[in-house]
C-alpha atoms as a PDB file:
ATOM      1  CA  UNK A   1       5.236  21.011   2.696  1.00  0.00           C
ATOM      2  CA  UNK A   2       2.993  22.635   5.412  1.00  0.00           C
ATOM      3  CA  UNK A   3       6.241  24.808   6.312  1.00  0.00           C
ATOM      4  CA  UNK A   4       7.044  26.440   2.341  1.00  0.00           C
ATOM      5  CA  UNK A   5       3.662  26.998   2.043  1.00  0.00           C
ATOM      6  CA  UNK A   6       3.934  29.373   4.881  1.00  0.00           C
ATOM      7  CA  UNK A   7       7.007  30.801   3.902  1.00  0.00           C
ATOM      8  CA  UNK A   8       4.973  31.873   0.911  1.00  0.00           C
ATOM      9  CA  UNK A   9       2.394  33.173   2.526  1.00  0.00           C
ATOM     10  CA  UNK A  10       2.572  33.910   6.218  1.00  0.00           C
ATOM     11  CA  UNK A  11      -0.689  34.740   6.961  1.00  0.00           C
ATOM     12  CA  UNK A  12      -2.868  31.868   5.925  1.00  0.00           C
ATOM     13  CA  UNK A  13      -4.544  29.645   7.974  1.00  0.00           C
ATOM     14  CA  UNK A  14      -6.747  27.029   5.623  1.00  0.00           C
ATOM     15  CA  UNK A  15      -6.186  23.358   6.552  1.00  0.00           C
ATOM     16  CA  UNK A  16      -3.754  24.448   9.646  1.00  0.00           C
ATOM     17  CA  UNK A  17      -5.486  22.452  11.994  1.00  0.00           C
ATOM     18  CA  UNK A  18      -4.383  19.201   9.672  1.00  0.00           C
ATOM     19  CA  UNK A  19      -0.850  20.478   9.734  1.00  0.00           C
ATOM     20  CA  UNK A  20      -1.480  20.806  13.871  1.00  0.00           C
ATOM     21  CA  UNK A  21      -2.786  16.877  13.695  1.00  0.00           C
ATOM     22  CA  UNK A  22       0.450  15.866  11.956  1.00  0.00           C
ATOM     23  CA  UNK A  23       2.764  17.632  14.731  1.00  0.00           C
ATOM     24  CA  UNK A  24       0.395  16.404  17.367  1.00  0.00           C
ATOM     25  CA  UNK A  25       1.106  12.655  16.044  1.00  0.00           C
ATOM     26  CA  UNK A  26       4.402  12.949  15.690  1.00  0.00           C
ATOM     27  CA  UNK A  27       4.662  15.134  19.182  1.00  0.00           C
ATOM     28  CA  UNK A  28       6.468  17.416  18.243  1.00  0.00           C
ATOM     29  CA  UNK A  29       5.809  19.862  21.330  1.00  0.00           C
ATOM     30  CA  UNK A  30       8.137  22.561  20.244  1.00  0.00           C
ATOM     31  CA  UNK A  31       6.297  22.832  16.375  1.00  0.00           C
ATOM     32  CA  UNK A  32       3.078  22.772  17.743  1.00  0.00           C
ATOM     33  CA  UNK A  33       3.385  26.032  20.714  1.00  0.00           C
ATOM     34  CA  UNK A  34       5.085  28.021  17.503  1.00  0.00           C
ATOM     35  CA  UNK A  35       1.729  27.329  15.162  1.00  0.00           C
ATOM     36  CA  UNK A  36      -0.226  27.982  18.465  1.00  0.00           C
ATOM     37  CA  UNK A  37       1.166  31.338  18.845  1.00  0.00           C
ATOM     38  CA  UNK A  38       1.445  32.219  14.773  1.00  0.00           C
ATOM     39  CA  UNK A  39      -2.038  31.146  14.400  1.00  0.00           C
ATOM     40  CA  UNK A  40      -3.567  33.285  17.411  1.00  0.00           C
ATOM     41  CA  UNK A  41      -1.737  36.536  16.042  1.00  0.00           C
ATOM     42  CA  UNK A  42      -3.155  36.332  12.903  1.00  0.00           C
ATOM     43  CA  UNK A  43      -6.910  35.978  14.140  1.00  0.00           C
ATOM     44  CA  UNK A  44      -7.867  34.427  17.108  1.00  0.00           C
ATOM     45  CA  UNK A  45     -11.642  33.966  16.271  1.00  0.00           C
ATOM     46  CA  UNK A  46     -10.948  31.239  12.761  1.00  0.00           C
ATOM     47  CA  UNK A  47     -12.045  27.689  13.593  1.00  0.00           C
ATOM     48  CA  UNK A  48      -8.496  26.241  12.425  1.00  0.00           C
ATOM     49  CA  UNK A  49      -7.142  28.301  15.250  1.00  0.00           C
ATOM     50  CA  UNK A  50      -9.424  26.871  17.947  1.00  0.00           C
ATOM     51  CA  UNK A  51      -8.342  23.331  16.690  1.00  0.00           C
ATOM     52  CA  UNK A  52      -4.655  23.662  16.595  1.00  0.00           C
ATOM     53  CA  UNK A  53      -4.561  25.444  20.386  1.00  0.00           C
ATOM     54  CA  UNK A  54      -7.029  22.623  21.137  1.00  0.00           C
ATOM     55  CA  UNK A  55      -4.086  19.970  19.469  1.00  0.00           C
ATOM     56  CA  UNK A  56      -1.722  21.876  21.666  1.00  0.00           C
ATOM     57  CA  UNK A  57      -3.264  21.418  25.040  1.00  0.00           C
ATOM     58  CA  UNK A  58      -4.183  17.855  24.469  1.00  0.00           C
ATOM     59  CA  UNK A  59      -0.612  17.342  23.426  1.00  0.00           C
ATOM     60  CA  UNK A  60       0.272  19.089  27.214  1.00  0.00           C
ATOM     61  CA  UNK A  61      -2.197  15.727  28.760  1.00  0.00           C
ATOM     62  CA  UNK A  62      -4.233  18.846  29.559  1.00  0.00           C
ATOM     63  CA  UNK A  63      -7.631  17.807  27.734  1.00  0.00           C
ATOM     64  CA  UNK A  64     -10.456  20.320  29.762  1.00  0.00           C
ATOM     65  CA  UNK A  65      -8.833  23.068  28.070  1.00  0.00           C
ATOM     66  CA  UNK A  66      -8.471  21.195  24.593  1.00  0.00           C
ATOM     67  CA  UNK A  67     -12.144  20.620  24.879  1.00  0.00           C
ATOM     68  CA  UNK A  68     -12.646  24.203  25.598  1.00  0.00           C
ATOM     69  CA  UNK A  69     -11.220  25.350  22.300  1.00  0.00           C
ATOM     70  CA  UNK A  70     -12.703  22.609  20.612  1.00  0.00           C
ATOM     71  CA  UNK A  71     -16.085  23.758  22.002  1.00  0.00           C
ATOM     72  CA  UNK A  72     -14.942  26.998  20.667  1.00  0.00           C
ATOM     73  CA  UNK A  73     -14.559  26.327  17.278  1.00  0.00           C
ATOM     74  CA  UNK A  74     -17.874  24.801  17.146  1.00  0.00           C
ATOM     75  CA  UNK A  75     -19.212  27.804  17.884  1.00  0.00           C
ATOM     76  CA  UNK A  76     -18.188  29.380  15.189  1.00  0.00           C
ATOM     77  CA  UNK A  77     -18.655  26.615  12.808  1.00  0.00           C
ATOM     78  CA  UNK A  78     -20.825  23.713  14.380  1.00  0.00           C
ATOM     79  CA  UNK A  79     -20.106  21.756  10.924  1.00  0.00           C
ATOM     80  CA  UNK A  80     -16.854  21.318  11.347  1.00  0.00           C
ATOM     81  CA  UNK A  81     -15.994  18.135  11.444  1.00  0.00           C
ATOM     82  CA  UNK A  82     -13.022  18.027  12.879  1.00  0.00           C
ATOM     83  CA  UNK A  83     -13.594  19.870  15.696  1.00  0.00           C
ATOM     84  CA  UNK A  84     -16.507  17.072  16.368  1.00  0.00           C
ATOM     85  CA  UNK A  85     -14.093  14.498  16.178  1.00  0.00           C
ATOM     86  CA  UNK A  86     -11.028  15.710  18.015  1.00  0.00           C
ATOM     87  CA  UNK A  87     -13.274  16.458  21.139  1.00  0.00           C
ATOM     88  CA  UNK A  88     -14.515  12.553  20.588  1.00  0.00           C
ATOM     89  CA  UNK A  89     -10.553  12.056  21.600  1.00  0.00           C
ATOM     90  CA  UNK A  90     -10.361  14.059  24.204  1.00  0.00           C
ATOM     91  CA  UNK A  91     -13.660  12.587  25.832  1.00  0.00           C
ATOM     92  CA  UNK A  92     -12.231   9.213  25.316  1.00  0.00           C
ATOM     93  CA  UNK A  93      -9.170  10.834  27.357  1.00  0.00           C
ATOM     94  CA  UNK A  94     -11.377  11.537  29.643  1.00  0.00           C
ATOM     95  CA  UNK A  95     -13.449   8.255  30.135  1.00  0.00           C
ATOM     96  CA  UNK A  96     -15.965  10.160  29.290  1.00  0.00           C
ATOM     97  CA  UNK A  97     -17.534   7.515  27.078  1.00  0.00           C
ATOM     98  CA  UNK A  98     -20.920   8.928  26.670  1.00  0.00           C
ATOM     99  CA  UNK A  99     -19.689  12.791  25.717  1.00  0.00           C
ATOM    100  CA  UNK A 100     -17.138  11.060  23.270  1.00  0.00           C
ATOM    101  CA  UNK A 101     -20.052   9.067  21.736  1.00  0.00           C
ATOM    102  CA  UNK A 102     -22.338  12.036  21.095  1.00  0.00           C
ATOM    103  CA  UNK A 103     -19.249  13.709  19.259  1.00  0.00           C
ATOM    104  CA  UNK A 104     -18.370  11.201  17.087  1.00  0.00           C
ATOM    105  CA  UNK A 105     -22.084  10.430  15.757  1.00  0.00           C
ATOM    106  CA  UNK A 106     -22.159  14.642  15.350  1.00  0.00           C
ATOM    107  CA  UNK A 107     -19.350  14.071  13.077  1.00  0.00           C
ATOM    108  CA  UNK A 108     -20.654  11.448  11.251  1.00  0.00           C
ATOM    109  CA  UNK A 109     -23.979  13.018  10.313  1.00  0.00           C
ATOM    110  CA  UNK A 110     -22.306  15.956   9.194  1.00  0.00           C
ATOM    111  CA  UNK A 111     -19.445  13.522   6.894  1.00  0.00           C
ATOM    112  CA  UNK A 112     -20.457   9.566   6.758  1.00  0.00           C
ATOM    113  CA  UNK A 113     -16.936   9.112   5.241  1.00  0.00           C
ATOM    114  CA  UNK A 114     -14.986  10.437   8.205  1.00  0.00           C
ATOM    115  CA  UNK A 115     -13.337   7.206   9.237  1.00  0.00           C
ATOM    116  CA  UNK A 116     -12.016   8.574  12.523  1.00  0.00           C
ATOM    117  CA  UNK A 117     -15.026   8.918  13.565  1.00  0.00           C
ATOM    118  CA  UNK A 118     -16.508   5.742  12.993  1.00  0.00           C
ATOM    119  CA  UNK A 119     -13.337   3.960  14.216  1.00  0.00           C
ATOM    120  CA  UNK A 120     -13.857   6.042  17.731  1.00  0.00           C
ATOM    121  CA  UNK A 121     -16.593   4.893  17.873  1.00  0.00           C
ATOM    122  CA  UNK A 122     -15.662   1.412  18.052  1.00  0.00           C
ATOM    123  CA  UNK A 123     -13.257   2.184  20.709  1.00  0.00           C
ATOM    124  CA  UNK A 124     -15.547   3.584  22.504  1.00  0.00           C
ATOM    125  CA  UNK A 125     -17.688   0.287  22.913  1.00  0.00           C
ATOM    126  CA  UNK A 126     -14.903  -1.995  23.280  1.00  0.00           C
ATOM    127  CA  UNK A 127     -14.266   0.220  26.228  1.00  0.00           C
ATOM    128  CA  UNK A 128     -17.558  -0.476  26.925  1.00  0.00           C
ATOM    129  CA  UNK A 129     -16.747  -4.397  26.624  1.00  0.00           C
ATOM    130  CA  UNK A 130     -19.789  -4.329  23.533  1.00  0.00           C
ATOM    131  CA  UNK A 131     -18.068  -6.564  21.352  1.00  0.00           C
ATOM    132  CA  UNK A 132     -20.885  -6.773  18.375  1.00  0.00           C
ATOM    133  CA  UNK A 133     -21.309  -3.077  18.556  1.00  0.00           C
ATOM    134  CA  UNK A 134     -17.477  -2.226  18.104  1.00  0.00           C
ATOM    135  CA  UNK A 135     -17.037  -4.900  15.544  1.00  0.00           C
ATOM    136  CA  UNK A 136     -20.029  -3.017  13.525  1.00  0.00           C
ATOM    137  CA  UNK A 137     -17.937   0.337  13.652  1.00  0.00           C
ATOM    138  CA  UNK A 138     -14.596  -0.744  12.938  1.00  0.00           C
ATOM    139  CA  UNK A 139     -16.200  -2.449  10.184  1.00  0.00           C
ATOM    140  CA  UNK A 140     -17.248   0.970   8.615  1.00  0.00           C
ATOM    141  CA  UNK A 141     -13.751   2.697   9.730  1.00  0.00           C
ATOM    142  CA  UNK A 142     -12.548  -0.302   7.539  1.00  0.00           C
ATOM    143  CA  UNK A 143     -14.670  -0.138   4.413  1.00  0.00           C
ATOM    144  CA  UNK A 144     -13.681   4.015   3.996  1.00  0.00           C
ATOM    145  CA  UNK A 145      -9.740   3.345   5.000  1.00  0.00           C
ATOM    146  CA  UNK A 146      -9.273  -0.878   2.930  1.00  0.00           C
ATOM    147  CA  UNK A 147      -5.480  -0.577   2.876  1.00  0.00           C
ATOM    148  CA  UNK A 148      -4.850   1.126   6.341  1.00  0.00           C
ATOM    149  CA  UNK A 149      -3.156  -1.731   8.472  1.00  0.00           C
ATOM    150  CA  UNK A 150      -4.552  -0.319  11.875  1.00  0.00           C
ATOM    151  CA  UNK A 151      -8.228  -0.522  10.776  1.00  0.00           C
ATOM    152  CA  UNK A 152      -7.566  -4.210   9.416  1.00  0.00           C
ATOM    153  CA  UNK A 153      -6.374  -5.476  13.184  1.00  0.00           C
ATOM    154  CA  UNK A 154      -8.694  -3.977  15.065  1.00  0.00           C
ATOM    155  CA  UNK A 155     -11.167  -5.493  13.358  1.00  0.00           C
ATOM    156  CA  UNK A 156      -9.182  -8.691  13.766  1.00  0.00           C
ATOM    157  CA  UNK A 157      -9.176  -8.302  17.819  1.00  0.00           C
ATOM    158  CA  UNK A 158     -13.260  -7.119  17.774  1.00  0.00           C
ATOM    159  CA  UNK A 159     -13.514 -10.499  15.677  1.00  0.00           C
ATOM    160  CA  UNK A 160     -11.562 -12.398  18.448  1.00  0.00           C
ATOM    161  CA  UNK A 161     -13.015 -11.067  20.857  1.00  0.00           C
ATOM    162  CA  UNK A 162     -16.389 -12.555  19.956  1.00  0.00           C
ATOM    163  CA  UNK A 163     -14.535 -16.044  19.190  1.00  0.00           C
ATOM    164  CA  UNK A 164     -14.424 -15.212  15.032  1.00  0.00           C
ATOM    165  CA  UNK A 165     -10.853 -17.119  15.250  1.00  0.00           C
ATOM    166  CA  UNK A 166     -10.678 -17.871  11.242  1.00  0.00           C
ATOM    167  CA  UNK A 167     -12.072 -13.720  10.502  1.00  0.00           C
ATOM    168  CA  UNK A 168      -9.537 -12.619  13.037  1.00  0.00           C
ATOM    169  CA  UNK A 169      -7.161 -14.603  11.960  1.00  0.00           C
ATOM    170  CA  UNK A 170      -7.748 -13.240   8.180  1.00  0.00           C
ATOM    171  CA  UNK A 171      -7.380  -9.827   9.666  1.00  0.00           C
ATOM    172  CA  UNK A 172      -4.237 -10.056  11.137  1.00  0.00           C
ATOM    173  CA  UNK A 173      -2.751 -11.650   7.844  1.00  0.00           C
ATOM    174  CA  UNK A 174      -4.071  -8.807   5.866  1.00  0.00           C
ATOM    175  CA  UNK A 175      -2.723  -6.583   8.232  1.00  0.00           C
ATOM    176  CA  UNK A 176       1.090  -7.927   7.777  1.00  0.00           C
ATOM    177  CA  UNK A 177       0.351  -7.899   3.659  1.00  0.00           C
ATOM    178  CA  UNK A 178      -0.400  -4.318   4.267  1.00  0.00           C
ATOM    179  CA  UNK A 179       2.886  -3.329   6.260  1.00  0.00           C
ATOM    180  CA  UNK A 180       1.814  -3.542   9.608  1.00  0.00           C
ATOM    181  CA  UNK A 181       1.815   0.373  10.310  1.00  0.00           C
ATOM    182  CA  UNK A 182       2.120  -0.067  14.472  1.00  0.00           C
ATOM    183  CA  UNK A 183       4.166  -4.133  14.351  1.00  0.00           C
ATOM    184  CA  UNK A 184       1.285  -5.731  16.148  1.00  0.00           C
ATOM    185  CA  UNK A 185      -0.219  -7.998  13.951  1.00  0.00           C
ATOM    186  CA  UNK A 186       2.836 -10.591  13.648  1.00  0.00           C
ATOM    187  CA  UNK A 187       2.657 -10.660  16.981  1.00  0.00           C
ATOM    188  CA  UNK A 188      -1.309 -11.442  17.176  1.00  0.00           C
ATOM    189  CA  UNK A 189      -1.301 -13.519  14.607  1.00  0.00           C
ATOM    190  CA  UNK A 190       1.070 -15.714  16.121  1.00  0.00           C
ATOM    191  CA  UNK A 191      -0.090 -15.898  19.256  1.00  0.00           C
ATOM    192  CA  UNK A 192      -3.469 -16.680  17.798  1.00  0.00           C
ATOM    193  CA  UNK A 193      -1.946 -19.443  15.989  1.00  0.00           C
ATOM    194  CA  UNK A 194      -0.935 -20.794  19.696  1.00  0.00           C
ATOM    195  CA  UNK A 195      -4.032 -20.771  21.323  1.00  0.00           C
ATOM    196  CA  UNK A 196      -5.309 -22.599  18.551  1.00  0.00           C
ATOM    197  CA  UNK A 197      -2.689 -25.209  18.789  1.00  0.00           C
ATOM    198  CA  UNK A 198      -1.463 -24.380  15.265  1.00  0.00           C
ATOM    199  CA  UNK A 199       2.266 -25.164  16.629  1.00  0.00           C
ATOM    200  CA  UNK A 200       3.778 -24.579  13.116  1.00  0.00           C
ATOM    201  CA  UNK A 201       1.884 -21.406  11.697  1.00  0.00           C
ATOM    202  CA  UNK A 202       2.842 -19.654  15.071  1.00  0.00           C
ATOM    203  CA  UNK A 203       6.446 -20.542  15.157  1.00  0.00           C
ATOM    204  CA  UNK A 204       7.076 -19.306  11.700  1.00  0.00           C
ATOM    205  CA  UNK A 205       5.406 -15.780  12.640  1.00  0.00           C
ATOM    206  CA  UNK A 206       6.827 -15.543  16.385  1.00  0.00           C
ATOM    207  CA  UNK A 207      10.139 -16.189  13.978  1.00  0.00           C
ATOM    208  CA  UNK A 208       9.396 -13.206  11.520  1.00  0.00           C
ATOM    209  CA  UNK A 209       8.286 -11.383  14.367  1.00  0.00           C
ATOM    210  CA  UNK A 210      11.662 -11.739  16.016  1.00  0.00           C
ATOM    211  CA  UNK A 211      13.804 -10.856  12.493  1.00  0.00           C
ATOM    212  CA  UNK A 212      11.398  -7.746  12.189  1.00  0.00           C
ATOM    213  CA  UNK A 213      12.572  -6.562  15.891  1.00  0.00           C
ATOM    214  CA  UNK A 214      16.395  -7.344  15.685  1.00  0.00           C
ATOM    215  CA  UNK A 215      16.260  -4.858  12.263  1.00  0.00           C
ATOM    216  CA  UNK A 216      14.902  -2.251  14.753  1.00  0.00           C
ATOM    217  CA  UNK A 217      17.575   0.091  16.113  1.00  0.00           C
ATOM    218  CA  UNK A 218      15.611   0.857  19.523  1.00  0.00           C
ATOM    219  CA  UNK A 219      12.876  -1.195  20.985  1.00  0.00           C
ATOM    220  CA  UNK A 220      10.250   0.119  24.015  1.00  0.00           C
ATOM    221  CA  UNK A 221       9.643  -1.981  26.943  1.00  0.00           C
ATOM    222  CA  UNK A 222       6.577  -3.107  26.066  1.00  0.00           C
ATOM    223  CA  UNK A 223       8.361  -4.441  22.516  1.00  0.00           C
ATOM    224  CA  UNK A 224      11.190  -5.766  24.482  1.00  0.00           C
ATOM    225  CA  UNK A 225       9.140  -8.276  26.481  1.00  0.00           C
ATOM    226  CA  UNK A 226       7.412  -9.098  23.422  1.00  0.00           C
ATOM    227  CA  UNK A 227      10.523 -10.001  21.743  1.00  0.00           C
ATOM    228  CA  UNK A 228      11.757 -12.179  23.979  1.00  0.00           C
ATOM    229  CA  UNK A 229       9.204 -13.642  25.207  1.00  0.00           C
ATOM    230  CA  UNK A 230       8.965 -14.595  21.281  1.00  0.00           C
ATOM    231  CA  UNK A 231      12.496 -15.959  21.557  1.00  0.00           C
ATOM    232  CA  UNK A 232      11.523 -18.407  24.835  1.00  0.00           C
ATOM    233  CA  UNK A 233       8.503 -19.590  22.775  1.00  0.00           C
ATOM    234  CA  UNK A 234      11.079 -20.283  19.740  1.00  0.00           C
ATOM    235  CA  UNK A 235      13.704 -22.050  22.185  1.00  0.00           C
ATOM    236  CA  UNK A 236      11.218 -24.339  23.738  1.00  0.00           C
ATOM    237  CA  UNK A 237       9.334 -25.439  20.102  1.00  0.00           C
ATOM    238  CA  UNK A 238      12.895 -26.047  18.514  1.00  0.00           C
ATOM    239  CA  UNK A 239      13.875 -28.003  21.717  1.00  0.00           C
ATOM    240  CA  UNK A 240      10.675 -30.158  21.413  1.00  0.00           C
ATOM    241  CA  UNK A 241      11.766 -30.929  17.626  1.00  0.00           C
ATOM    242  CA  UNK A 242      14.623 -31.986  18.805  1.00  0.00           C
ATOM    243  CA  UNK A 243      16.664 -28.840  16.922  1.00  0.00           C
ATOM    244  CA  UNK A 244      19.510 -28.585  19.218  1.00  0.00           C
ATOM    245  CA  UNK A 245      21.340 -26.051  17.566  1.00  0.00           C
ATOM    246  CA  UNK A 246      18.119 -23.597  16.959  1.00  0.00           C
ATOM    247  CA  UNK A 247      17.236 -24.106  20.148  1.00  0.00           C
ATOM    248  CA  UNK A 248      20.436 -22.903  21.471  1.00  0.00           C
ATOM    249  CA  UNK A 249      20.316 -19.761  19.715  1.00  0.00           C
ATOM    250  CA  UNK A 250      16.890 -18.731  20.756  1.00  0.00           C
ATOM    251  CA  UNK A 251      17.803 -19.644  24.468  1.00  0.00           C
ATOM    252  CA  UNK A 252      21.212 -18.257  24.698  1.00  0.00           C
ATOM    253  CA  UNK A 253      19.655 -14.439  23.527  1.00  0.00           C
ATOM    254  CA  UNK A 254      16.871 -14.726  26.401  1.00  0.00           C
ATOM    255  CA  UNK A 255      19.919 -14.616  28.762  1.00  0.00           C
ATOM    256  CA  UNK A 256      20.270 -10.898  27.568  1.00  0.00           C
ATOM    257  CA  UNK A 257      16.936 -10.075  29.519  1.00  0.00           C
ATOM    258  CA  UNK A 258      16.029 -10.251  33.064  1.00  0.00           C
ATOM    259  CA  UNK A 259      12.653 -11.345  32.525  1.00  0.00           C
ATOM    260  CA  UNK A 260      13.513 -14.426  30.526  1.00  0.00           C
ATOM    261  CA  UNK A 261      17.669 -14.758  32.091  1.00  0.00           C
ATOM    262  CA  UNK A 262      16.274 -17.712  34.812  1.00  0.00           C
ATOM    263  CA  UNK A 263      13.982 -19.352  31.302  1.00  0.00           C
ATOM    264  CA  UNK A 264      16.766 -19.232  29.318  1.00  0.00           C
ATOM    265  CA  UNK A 265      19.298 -20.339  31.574  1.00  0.00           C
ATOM    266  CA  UNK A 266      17.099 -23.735  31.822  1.00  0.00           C
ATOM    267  CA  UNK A 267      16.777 -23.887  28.701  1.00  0.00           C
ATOM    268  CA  UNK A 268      20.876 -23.874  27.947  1.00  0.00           C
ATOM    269  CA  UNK A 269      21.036 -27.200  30.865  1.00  0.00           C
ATOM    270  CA  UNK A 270      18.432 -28.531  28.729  1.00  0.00           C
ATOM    271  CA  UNK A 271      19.876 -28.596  25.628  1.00  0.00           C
ATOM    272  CA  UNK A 272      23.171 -28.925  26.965  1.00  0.00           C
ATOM    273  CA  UNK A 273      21.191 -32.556  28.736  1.00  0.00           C
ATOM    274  CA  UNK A 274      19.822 -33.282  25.134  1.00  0.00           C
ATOM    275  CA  UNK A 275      23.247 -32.741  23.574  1.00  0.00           C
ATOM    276  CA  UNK A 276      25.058 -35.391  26.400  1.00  0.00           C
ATOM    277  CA  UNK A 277      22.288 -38.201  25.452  1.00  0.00           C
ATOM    278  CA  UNK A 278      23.134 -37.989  21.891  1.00  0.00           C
ATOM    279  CA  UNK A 279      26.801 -38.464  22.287  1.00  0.00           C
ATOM    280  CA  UNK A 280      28.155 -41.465  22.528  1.00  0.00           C
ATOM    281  CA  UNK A 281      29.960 -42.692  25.907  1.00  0.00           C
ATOM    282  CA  UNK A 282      33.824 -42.607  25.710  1.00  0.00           C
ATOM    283  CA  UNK A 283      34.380 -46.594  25.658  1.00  0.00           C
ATOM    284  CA  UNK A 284      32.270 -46.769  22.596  1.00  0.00           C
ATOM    285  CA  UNK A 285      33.786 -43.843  21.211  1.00  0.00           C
ATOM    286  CA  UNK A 286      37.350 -45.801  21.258  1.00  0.00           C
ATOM    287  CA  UNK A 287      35.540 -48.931  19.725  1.00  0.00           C
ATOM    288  CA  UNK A 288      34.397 -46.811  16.778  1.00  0.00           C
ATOM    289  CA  UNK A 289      37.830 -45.544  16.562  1.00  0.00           C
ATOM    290  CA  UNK A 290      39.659 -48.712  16.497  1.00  0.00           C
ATOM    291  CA  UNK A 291      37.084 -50.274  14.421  1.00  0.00           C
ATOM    292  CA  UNK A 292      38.046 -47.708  11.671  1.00  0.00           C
ATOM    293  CA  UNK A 293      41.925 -48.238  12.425  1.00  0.00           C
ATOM    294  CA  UNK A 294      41.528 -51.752  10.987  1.00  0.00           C
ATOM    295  CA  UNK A 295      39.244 -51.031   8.264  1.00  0.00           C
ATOM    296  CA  UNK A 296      41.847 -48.744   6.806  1.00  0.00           C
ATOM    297  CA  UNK A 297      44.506 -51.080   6.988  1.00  0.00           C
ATOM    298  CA  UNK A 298      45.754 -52.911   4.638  1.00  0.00           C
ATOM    299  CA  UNK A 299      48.035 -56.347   4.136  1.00  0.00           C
ATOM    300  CA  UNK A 300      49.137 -57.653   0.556  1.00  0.00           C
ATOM    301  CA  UNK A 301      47.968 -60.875  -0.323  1.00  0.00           C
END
């Protein structure tokens, strides 16, 4: 959309610096130097300028000089919003915590309803290990943005944090019935089920969890381990339930992973163990047989 519009008219600049937040978000490096260097040739001096070379140099990791141009565009408009907030994120960057504070409260007494604001600020005190504080902001990030999945869980881990297991778990349920925009809260929510020993509820999301991944085409590293350490939890409950064949399948696809190749390999002489008891020994194996020899046959009175 942001592209026709330009096309049409070449030389506007108006709500660029959203367009700049999309590419930044999506990193698209490429995208972003081009509107850098179309924005600064058609004035260098506009506050949507300032933001989207500011989005450019925090894409680079290189967050002084974002700060710098998001300095300057408050300079030439010190209520805009944006700018406010975006220099809260590079601050954060930063571990600047106190500079990233001030920032984000600037942009919410200029705009109450600017959500990103208020949910920096609750990641700025749970960097701060302030658990009551950053439940109180990611409460109000929550309230202006209901149906946005990301607000709903970390709400959910401020709640869990302070030991709110039933809120928290709430949160990460709501988070799933909303689509589950980053493919966390399966994952919380089950393992939130296991710590409080509700065996059942976590094994049926560790076993969504797992469907969800195997539908993705590529997973990360950090995903990866997830995923199978979900399949070792699966192996092991299906094992204790005495689901041989369940258990087999969960075990057999943690040999596909180093981290969990030596877990699942125990697992298989487990169940292979399990499998041996239930059998029945050869001798009585020939009783059964001759037993049904002589059922079957017959002699005419």
């Amino acid at each position: 959309m942001f592209q026709k519009i330009l096309e049409l008219d070449p030389y506007r600049l108006e709500n660029l610096d959203t367009y700049s937040n999309l590419l930044y978000v999506l990193e698209k490096k490429k995208e972003l130097a081009d509107l850098a260097h179309k924005v600064v040739n058609v004035d260098k001096y506009r506050v949507e300028t300032c933001c989207v070379i500011g989005n450019y140099y925090s894409l680079r990791s290189d967050h002084v000089k974002a700060v710098l141009y998001f300095r300057r565009a408050l300079k030439l408009n010190p209520h805009f919003v944006s700018a406010w907030t975006l220099m809260g994120h590079e601050y954060m960057e930063m571990k600047n915590t106190n500079a990233a504070i001030q920032s984000y409260r600037h942009a919410i007494d200029i705009n109450p309803r600017d959500y990103r604001a208020w949910y920096g600020l609750g990641q700025t005190y749970e960097i701060l290990k302030m658990p009551n504080y950053c439940l109180y902001y990611y409460k109000q990030a929550q309230m202006l943005k209901p149906n946005d999945s990301r607000m709903v869980i970390a709400l959910g881990e401020a709640y869990e944090k302070l030991d709110k297991t039933e809120n928290a778990l709430k949160c990460y349920y709501k988070a799933c019935v909303l689509g589950d925009v980053e493919g966390t809260a399966l994952l919380k929510l089950a393992k939130l089920y296991d710590k409080c020993n509700e065996i059942e509820n976590a094994a049926a999301a560790y076993t969504d969890f797992c469907l969800r991944e195997e539908d993705k085409d590529s997973k990360g590293f950090e995903d990866q381990t997830e995923f199978y350490g979900a399949l070792q939890y699966l192996a092991n409950y299906h094992l204790k339930k005495g689901e041989l064949e369940d258990a087999y399948t969960y075990a057999y696809k943690c040999m596909e992973c180093e981290e969990t190749k030596e877990q699942g390999k125990a697992l298989l002489k487990t169940i292979a163990a399990k499998r041996a008891e239930q059998e029945p020994p050869p001798a009585a194996r020939l009783e059964e047989s001759s037993a049904s020899n002589m059922d079957m046959t017959f002699s005419p009175s």
